[in-house]
C-alpha atoms as a PDB file:
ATOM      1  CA  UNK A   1       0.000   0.000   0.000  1.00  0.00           C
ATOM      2  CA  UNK A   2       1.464   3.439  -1.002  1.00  0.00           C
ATOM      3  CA  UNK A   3       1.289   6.500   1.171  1.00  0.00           C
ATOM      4  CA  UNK A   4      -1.847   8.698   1.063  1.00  0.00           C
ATOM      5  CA  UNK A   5      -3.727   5.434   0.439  1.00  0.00           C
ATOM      6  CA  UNK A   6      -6.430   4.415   3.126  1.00  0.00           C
ATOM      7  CA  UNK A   7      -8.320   0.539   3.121  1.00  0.00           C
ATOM      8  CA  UNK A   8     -11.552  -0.446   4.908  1.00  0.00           C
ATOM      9  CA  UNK A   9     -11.642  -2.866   6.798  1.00  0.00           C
ATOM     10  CA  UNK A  10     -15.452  -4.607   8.178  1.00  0.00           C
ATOM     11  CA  UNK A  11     -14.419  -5.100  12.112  1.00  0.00           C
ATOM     12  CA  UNK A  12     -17.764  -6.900  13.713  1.00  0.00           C
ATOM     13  CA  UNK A  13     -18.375  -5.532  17.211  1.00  0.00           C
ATOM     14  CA  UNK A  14     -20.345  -7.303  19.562  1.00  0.00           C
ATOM     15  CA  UNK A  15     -24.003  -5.864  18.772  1.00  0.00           C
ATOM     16  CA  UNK A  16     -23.246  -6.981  15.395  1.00  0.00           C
ATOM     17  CA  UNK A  17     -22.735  -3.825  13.938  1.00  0.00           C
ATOM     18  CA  UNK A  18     -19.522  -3.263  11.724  1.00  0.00           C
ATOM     19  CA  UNK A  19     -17.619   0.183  12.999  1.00  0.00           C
ATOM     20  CA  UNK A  20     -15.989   2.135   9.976  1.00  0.00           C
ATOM     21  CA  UNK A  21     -12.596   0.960   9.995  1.00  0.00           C
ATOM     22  CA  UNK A  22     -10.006   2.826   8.316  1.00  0.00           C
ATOM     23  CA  UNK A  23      -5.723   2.296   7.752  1.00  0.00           C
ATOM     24  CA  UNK A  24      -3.957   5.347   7.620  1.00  0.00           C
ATOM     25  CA  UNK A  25      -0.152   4.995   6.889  1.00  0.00           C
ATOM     26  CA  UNK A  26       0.911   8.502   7.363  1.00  0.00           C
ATOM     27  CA  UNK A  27       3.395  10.395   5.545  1.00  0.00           C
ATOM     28  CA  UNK A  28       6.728  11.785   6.899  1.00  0.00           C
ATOM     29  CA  UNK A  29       7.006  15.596   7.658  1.00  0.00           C
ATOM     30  CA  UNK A  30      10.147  17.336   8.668  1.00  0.00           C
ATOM     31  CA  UNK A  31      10.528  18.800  12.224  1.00  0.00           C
ATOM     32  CA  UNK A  32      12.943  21.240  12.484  1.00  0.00           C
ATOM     33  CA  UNK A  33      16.058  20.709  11.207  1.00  0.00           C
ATOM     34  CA  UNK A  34      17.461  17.120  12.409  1.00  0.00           C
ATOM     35  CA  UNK A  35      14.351  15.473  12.774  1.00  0.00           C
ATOM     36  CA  UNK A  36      11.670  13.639  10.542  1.00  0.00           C
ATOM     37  CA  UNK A  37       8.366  12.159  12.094  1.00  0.00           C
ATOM     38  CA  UNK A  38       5.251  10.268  10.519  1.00  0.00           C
ATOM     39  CA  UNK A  39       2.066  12.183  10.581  1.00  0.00           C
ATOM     40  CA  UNK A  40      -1.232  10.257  11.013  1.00  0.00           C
ATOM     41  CA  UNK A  41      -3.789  12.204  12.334  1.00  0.00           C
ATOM     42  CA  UNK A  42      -4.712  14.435  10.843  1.00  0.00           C
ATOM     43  CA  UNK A  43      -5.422  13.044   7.301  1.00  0.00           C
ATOM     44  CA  UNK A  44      -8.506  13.233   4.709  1.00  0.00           C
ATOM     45  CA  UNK A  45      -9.544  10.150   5.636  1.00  0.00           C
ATOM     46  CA  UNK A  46     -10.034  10.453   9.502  1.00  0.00           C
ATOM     47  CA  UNK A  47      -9.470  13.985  10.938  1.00  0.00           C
ATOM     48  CA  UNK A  48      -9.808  13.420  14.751  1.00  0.00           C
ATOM     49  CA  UNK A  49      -9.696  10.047  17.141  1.00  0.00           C
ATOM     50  CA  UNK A  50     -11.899  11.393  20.182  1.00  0.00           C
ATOM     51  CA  UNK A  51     -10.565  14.709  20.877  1.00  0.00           C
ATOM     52  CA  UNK A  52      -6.960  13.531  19.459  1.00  0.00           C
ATOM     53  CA  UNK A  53      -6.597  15.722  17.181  1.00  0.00           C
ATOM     54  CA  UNK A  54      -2.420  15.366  16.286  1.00  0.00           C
ATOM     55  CA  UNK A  55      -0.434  12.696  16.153  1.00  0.00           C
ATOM     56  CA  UNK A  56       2.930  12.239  14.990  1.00  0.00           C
ATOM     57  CA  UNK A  57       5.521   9.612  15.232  1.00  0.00           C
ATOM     58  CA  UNK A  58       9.429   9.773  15.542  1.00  0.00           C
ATOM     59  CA  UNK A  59      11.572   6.998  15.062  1.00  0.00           C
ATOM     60  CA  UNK A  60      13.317   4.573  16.097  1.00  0.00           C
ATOM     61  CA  UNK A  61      16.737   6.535  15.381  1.00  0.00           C
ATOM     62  CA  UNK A  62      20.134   6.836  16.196  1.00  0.00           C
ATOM     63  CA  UNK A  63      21.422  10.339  17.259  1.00  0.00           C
ATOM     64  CA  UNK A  64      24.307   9.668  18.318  1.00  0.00           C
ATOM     65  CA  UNK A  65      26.944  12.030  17.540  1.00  0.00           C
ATOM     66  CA  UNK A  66      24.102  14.021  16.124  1.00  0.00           C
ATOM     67  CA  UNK A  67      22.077  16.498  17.757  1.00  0.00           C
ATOM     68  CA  UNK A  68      18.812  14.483  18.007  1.00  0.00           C
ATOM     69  CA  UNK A  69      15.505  16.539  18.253  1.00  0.00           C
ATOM     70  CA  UNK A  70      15.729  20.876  18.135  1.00  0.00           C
ATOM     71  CA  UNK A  71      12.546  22.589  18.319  1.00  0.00           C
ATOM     72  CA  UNK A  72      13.214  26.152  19.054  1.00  0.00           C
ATOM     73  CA  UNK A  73      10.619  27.910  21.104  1.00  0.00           C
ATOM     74  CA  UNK A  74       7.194  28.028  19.413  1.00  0.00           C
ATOM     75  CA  UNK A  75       3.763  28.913  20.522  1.00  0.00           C
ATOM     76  CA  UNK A  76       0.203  26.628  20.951  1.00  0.00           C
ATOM     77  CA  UNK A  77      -3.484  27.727  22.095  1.00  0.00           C
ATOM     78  CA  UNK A  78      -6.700  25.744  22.366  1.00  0.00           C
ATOM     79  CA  UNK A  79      -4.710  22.076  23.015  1.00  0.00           C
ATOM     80  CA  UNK A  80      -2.799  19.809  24.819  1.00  0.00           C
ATOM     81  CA  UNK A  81       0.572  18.657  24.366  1.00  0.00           C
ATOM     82  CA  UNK A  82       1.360  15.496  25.214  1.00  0.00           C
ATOM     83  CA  UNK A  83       4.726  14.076  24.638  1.00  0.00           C
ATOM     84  CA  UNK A  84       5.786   9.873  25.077  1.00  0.00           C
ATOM     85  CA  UNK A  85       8.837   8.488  24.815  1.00  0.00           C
ATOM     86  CA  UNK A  86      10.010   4.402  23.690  1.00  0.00           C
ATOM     87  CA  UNK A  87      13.559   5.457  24.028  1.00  0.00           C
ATOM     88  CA  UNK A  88      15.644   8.828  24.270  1.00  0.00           C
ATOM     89  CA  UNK A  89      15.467  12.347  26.699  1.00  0.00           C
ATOM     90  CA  UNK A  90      13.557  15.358  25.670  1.00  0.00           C
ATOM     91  CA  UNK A  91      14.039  18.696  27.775  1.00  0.00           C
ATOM     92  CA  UNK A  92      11.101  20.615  27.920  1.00  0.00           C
ATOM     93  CA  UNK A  93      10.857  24.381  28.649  1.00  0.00           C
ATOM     94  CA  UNK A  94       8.116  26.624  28.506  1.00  0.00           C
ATOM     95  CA  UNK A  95       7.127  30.614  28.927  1.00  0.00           C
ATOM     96  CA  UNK A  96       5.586  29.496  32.353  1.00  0.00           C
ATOM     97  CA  UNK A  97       9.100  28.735  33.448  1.00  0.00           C
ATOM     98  CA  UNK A  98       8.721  25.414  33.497  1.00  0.00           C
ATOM     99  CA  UNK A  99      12.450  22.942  32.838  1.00  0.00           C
ATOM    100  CA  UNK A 100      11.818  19.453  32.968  1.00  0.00           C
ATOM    101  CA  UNK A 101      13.058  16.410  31.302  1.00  0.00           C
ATOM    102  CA  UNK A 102      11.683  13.216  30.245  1.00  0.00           C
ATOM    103  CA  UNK A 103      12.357   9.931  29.708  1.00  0.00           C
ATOM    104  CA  UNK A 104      10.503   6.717  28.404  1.00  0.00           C
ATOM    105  CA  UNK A 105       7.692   5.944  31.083  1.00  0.00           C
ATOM    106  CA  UNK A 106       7.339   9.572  31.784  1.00  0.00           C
ATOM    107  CA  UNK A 107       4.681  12.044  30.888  1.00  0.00           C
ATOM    108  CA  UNK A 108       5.036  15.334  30.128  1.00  0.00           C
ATOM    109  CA  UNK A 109       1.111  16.998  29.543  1.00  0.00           C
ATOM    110  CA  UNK A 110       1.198  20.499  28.542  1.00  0.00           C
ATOM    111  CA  UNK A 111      -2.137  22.143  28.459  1.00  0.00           C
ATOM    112  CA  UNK A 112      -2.355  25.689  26.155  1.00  0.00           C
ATOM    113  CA  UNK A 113      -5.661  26.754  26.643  1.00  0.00           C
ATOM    114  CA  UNK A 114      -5.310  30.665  26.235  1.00  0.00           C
ATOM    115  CA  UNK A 115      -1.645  30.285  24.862  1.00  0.00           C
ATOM    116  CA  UNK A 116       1.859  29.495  25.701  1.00  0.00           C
ATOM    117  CA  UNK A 117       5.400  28.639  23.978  1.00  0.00           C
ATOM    118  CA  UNK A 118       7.585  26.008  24.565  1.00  0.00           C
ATOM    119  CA  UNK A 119      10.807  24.360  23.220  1.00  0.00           C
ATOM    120  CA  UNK A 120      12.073  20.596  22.839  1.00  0.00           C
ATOM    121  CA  UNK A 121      15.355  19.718  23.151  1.00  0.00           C
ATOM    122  CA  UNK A 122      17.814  16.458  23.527  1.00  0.00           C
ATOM    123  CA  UNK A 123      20.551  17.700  26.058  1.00  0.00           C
ATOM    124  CA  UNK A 124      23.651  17.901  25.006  1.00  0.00           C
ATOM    125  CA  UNK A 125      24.626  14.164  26.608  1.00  0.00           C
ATOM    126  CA  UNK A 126      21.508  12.336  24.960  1.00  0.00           C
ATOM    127  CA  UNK A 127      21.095   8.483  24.809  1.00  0.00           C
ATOM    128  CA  UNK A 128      21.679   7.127  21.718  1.00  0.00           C
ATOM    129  CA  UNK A 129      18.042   6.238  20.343  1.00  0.00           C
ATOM    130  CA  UNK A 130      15.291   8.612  19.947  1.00  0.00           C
ATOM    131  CA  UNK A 131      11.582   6.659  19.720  1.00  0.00           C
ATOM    132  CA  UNK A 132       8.405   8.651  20.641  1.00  0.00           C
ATOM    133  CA  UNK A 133       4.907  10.254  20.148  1.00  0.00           C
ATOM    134  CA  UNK A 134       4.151  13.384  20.206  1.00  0.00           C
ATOM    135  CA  UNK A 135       0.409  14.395  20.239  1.00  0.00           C
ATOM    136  CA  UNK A 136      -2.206  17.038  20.433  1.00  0.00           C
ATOM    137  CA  UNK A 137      -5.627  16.688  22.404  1.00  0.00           C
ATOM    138  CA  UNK A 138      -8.562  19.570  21.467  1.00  0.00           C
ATOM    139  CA  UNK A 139      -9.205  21.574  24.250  1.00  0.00           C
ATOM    140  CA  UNK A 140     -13.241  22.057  24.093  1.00  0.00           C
ATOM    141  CA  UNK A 141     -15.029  25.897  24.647  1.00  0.00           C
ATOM    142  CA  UNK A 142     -15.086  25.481  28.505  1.00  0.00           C
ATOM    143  CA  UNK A 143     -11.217  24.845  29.006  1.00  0.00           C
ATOM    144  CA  UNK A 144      -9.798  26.492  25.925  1.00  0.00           C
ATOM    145  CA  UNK A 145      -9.726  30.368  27.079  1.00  0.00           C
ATOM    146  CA  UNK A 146      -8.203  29.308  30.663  1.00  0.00           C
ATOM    147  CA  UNK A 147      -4.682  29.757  31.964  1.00  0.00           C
ATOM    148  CA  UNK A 148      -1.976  27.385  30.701  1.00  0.00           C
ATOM    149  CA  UNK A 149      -0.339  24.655  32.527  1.00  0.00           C
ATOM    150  CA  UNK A 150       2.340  22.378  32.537  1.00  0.00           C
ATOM    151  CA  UNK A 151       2.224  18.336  34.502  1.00  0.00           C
ATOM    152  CA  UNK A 152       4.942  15.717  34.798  1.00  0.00           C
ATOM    153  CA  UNK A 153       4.084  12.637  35.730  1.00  0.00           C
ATOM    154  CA  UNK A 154       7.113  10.197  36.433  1.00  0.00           C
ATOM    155  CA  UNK A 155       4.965   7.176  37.645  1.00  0.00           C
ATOM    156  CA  UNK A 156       1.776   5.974  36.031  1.00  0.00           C
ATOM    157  CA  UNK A 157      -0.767   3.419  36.228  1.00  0.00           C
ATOM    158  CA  UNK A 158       0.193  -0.157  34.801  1.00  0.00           C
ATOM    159  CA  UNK A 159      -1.718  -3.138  34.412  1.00  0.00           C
ATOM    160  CA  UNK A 160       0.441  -6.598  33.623  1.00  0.00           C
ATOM    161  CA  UNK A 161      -0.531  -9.442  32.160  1.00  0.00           C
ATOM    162  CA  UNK A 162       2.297 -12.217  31.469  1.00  0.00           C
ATOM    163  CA  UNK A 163       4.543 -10.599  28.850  1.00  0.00           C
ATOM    164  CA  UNK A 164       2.056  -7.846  28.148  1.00  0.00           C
ATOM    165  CA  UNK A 165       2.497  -4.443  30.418  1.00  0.00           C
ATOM    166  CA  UNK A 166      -0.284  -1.963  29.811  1.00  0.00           C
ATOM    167  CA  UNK A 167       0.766   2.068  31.000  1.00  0.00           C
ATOM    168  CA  UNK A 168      -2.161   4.537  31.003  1.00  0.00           C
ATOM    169  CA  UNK A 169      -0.823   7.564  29.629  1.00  0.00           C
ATOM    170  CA  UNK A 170      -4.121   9.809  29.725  1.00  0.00           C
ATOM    171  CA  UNK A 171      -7.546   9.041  30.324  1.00  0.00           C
ATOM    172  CA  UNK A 172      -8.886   5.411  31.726  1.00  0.00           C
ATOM    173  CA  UNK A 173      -9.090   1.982  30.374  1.00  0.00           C
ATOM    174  CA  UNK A 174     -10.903  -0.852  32.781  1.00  0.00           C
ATOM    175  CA  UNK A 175     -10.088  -0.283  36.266  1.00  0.00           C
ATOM    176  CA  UNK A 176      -6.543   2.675  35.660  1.00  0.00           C
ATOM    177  CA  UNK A 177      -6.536   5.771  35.385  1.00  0.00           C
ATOM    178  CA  UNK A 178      -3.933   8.289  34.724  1.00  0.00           C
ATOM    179  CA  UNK A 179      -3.554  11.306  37.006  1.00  0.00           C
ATOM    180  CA  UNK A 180      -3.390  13.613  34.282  1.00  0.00           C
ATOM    181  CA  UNK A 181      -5.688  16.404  33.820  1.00  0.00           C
ATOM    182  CA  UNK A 182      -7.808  15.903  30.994  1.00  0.00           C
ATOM    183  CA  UNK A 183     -10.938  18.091  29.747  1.00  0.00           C
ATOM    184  CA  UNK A 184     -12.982  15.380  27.571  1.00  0.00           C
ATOM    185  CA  UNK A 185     -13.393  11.483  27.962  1.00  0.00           C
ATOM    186  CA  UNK A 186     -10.193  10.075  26.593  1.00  0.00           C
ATOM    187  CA  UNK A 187      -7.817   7.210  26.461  1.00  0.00           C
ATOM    188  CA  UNK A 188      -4.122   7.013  25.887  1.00  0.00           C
ATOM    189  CA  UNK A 189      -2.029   3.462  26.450  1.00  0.00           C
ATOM    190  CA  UNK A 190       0.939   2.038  25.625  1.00  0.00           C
ATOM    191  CA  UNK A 191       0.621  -1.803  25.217  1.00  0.00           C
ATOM    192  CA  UNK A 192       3.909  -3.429  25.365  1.00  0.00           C
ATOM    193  CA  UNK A 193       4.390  -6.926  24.187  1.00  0.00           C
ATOM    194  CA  UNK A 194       7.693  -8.331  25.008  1.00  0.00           C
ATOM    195  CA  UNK A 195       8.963 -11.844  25.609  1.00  0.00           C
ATOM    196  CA  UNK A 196      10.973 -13.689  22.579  1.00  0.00           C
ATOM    197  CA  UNK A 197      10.593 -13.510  19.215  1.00  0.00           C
ATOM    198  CA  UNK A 198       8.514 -15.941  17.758  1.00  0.00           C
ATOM    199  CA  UNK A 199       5.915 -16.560  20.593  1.00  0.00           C
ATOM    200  CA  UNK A 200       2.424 -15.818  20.016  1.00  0.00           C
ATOM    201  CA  UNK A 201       0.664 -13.072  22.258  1.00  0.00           C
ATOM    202  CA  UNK A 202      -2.697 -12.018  22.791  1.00  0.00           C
ATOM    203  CA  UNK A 203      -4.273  -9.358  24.675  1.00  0.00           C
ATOM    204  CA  UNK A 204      -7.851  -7.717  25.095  1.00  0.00           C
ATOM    205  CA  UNK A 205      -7.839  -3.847  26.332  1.00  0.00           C
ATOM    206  CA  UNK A 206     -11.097  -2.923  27.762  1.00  0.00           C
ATOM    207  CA  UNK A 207     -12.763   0.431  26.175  1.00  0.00           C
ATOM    208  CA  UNK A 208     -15.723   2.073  26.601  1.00  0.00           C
ATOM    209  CA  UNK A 209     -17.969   1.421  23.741  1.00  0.00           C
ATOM    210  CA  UNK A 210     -19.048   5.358  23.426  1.00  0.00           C
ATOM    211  CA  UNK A 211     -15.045   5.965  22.702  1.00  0.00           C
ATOM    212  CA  UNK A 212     -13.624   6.254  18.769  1.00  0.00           C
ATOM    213  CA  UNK A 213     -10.560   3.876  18.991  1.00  0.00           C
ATOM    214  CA  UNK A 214      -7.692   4.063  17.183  1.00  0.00           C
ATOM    215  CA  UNK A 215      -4.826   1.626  17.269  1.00  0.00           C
ATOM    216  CA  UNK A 216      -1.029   3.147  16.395  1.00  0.00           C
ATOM    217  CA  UNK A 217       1.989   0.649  16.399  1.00  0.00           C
ATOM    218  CA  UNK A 218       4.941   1.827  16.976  1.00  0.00           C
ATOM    219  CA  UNK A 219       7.804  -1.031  16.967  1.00  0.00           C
ATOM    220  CA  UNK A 220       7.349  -4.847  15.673  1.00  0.00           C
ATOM    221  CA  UNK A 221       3.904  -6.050  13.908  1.00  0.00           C
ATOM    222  CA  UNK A 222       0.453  -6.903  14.793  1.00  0.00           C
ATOM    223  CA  UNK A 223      -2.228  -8.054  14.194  1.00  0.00           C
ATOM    224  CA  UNK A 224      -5.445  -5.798  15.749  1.00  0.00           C
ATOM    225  CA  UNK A 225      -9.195  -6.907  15.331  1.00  0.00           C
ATOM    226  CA  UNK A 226      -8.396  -8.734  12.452  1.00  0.00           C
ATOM    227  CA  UNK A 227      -6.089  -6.155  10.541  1.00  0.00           C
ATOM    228  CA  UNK A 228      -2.626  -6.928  10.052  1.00  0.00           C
ATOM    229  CA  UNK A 229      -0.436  -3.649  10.922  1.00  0.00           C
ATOM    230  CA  UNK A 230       3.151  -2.524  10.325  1.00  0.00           C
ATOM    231  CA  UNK A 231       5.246   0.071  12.149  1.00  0.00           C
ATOM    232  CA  UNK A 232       4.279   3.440  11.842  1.00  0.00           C
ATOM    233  CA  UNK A 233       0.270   2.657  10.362  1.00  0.00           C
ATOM    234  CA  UNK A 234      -2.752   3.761  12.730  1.00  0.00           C
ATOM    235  CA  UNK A 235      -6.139   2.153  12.477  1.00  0.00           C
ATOM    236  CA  UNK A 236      -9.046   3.763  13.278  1.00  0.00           C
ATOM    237  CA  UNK A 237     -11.899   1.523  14.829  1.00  0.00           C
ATOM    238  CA  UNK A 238     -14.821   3.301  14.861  1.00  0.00           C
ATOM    239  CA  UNK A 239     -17.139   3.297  18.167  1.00  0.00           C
ATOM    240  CA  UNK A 240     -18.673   0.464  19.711  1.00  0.00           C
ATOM    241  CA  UNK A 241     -16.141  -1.911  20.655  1.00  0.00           C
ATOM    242  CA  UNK A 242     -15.740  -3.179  24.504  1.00  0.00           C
ATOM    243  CA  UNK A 243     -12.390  -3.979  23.879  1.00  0.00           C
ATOM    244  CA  UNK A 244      -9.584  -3.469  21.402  1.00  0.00           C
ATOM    245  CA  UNK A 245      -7.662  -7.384  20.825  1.00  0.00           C
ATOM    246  CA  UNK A 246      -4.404  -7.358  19.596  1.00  0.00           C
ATOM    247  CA  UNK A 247      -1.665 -10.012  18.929  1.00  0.00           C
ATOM    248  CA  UNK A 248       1.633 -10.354  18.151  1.00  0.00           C
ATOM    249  CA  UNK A 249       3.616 -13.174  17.303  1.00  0.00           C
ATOM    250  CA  UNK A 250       7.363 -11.478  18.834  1.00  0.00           C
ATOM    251  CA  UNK A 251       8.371  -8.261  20.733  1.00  0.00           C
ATOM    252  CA  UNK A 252       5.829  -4.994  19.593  1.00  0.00           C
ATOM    253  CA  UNK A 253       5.440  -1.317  21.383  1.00  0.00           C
ATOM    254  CA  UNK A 254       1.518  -0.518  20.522  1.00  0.00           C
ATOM    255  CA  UNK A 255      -0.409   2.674  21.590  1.00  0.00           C
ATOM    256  CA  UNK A 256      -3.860   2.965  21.625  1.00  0.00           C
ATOM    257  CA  UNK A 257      -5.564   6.256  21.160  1.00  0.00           C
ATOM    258  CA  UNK A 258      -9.573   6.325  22.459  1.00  0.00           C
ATOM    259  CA  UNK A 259     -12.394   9.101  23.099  1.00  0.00           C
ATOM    260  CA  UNK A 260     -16.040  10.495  22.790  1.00  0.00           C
ATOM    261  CA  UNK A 261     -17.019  11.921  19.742  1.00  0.00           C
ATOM    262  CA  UNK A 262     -15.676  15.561  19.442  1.00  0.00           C
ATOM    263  CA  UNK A 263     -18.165  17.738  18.536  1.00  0.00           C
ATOM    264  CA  UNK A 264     -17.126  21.386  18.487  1.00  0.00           C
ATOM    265  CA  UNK A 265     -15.753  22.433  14.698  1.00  0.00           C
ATOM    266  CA  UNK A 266     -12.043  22.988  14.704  1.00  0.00           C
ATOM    267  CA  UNK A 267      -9.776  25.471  12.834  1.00  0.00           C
ATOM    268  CA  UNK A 268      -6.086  23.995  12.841  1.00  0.00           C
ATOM    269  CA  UNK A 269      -2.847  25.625  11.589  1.00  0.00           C
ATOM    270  CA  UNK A 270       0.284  25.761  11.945  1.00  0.00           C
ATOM    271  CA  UNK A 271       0.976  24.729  16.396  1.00  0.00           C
ATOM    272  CA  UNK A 272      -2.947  26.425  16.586  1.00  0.00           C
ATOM    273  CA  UNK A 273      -6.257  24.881  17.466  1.00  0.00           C
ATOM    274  CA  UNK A 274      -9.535  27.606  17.174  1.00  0.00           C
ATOM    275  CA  UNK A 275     -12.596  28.063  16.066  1.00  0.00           C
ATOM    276  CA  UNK A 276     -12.842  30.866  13.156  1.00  0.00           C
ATOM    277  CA  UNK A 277     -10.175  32.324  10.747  1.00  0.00           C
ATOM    278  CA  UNK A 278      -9.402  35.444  13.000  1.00  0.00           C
ATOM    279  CA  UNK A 279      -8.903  33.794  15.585  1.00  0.00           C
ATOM    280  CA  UNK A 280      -5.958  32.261  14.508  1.00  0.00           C
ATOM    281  CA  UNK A 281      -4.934  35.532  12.551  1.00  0.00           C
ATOM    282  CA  UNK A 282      -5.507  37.031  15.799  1.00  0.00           C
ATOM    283  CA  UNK A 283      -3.031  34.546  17.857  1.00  0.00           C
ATOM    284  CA  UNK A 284      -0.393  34.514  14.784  1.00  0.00           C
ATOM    285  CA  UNK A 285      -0.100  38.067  15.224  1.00  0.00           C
ATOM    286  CA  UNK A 286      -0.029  38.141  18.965  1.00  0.00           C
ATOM    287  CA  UNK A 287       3.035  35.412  18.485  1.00  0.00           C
ATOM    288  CA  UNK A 288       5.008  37.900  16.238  1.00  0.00           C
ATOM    289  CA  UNK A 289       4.536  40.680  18.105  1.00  0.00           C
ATOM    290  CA  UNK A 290       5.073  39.072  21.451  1.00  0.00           C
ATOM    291  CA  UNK A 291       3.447  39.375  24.716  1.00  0.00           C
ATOM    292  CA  UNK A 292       0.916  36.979  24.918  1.00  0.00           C
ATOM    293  CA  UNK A 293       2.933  33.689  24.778  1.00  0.00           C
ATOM    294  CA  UNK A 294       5.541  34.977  27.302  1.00  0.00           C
ATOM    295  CA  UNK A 295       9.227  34.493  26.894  1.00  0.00           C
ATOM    296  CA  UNK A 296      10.568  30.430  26.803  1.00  0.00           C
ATOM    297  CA  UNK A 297      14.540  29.984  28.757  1.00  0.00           C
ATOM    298  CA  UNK A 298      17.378  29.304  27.309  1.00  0.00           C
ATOM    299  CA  UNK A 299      18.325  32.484  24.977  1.00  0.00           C
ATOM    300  CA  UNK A 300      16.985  29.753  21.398  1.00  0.00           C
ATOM    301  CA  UNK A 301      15.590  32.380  19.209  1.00  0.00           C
ATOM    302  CA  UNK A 302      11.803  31.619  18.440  1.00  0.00           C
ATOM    303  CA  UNK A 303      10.493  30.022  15.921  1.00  0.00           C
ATOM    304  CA  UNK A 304       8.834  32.563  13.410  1.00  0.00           C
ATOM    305  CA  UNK A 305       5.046  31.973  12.033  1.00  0.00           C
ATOM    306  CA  UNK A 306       4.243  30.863   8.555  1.00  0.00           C
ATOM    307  CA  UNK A 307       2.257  33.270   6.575  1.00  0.00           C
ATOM    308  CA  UNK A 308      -1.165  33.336   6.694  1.00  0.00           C
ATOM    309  CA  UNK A 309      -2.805  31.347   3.472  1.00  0.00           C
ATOM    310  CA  UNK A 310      -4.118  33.582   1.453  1.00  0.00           C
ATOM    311  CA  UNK A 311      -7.301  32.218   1.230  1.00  0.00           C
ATOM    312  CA  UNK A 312     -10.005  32.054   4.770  1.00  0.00           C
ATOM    313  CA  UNK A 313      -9.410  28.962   7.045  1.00  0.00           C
ATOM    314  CA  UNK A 314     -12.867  27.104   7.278  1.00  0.00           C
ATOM    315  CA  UNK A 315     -13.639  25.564  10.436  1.00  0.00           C
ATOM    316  CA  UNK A 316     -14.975  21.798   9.970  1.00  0.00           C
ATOM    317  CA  UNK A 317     -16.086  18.924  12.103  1.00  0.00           C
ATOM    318  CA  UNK A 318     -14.712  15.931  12.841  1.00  0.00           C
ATOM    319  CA  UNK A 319     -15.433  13.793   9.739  1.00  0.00           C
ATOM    320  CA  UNK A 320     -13.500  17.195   8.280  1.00  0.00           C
ATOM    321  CA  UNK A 321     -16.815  18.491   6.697  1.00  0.00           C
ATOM    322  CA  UNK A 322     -16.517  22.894   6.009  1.00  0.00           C
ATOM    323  CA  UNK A 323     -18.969  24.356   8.229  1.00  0.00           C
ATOM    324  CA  UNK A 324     -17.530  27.972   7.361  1.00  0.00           C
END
């Protein structure tokens, strides 16, 4: 299957029905200057997974002796940040003063709302693989004008089952939940699957039937309700399921993305999530000028804005339908 290309897939649920399925492979977009990632969300195809609205995937690479990733400081309103790592160290700073490092099994959850900048960094003396997710959650009308924040979260809820090791990044699944602060009903989980190559695994993650699912893997192949999935590929799942199954026959790193329905029409562009055309206008220009965002440590210059398109941004919903 070529990039850009999408396949349906029939995925019976357990009333019956058959959830729209869909494959997205991504395609590979450049992020600053030493680092490429996969984008698959969002794409014609399926705009939104809940109120995941952004995902993109780095790796597995080796920086060493290179710089690894170098995103000078840039601004983001009306969304959450949320940033996962398989292997590698990211140093976080932000215009709320915030300095803080992470590492694989750590979350950093950075909530815009109103607006604030941040940059991402490996330190100087960086391990020598970089593997990770970064991702964007909407912010809906009630949280999206508030004052920004900033959580790390070094230990997080884990669920084992024989050579299977579930982490709940965000949101809930069965009986975990993660302490972070989310604003919408939402799931975000790292299923592990380790053990030797060659041995069959299996594994059944409870969800709650009013979430969209979406199923990203990250390292090794599976094989999830039925699909057959290679590194880097997200399937969507539709709503309706109780449970997500997955199986791998050797060592796989598989995230699952879940949520309600969001129902508020978005504008995106560039690192901004709104609701009109001058909105954004309004928060490009506040970036340039400065004020707004603050001021992010460590003397990087910022990163400038993009032009505005020359023709109006149209606000659409989550099956990416113009409503403006």
């Amino acid at each position: 299957m070529s990039p850009g290309e999408s396949a349906l897939y029939g995925c019976t649920v357990a009333d019956g029905t058959e959830p729209e399925s869909v494959l997205l492979p991504g395609h590979d977009v450049p992020l600053g200057r030493y680092t490429t990632v996969r984008r698959l969300l969002p794409q014609r195809p399926r705009r939104m997974v809940g109120a995941w609205c952004f995902v993109d995937h780095f790796g597995p690479d080796d920086v060493s002796g290179r710089p690894g990733m170098q995103v000078p400081p840039h601004p983001h309103t009306g969304l959450q940040t949320v940033t996962w790592l398989a292997e590698g160290e990211i140093l976080h700073r932000d215009s709320l003063g915030n300095v803080q490092a992470i590492v694989p099994g750590q979350l950093n959850l950075m909530t815009a709302a109103h607006g604030i900048a941040h940059s991402e960094q490996s330190p100087p003396e960086h391990p020598p693989g970089m593997h990770g997710l970064q991702l964007w959650v909407a912010l809906p009308e009630e949280a999206r004008h508030g004052e920004a924040r900033f959580e790390h979260h070094d230990a997080l809820p884990v669920l084992r089952d024989g050579d299977v090791t579930v982490t709940v990044v965000v949101g809930e699944a069965g009986p975990l939940r993660s302490p972070a602060l989310v604003h919408t009903p939402l799931l975000g989980a790292e299923v592990l699957f380790s053990g030797p190559p060659g041995q069959h695994r299996r594994h059944r993650l409870p969800v709650d039937p009013a979430y969209e699912t979406a199923v990203l893997v990250m390292s090794g192949t599976a094989e999830v309700a039925g699909v057959a999935l290679a590194p880097g590929s997200l399937l969507y799942l539709g709503q309706g399921r109780t449970a997500v199954p997955m199986e791998t026959a050797g060592p796989a790193r598989l995230f699952v993305l879940g949520g309600t329905p969001f129902e508020e029409p978005l504008v995106m562009w560039w690192n901004f999530v709104g609701r009109s055309h001058e909105e954004i206008a309004r928060a490009r220009d506040d970036w340039m000028r400065g004020g707004r965002f603050g001021v992010v440590p460590g003397g990087q210059n910022p990163l400038p804005a993009p032009e505005m398109p020359t023709v109006r941004l149209k606000a659409r919903d989550r099956h990416g339908r113009v409503l403006s």
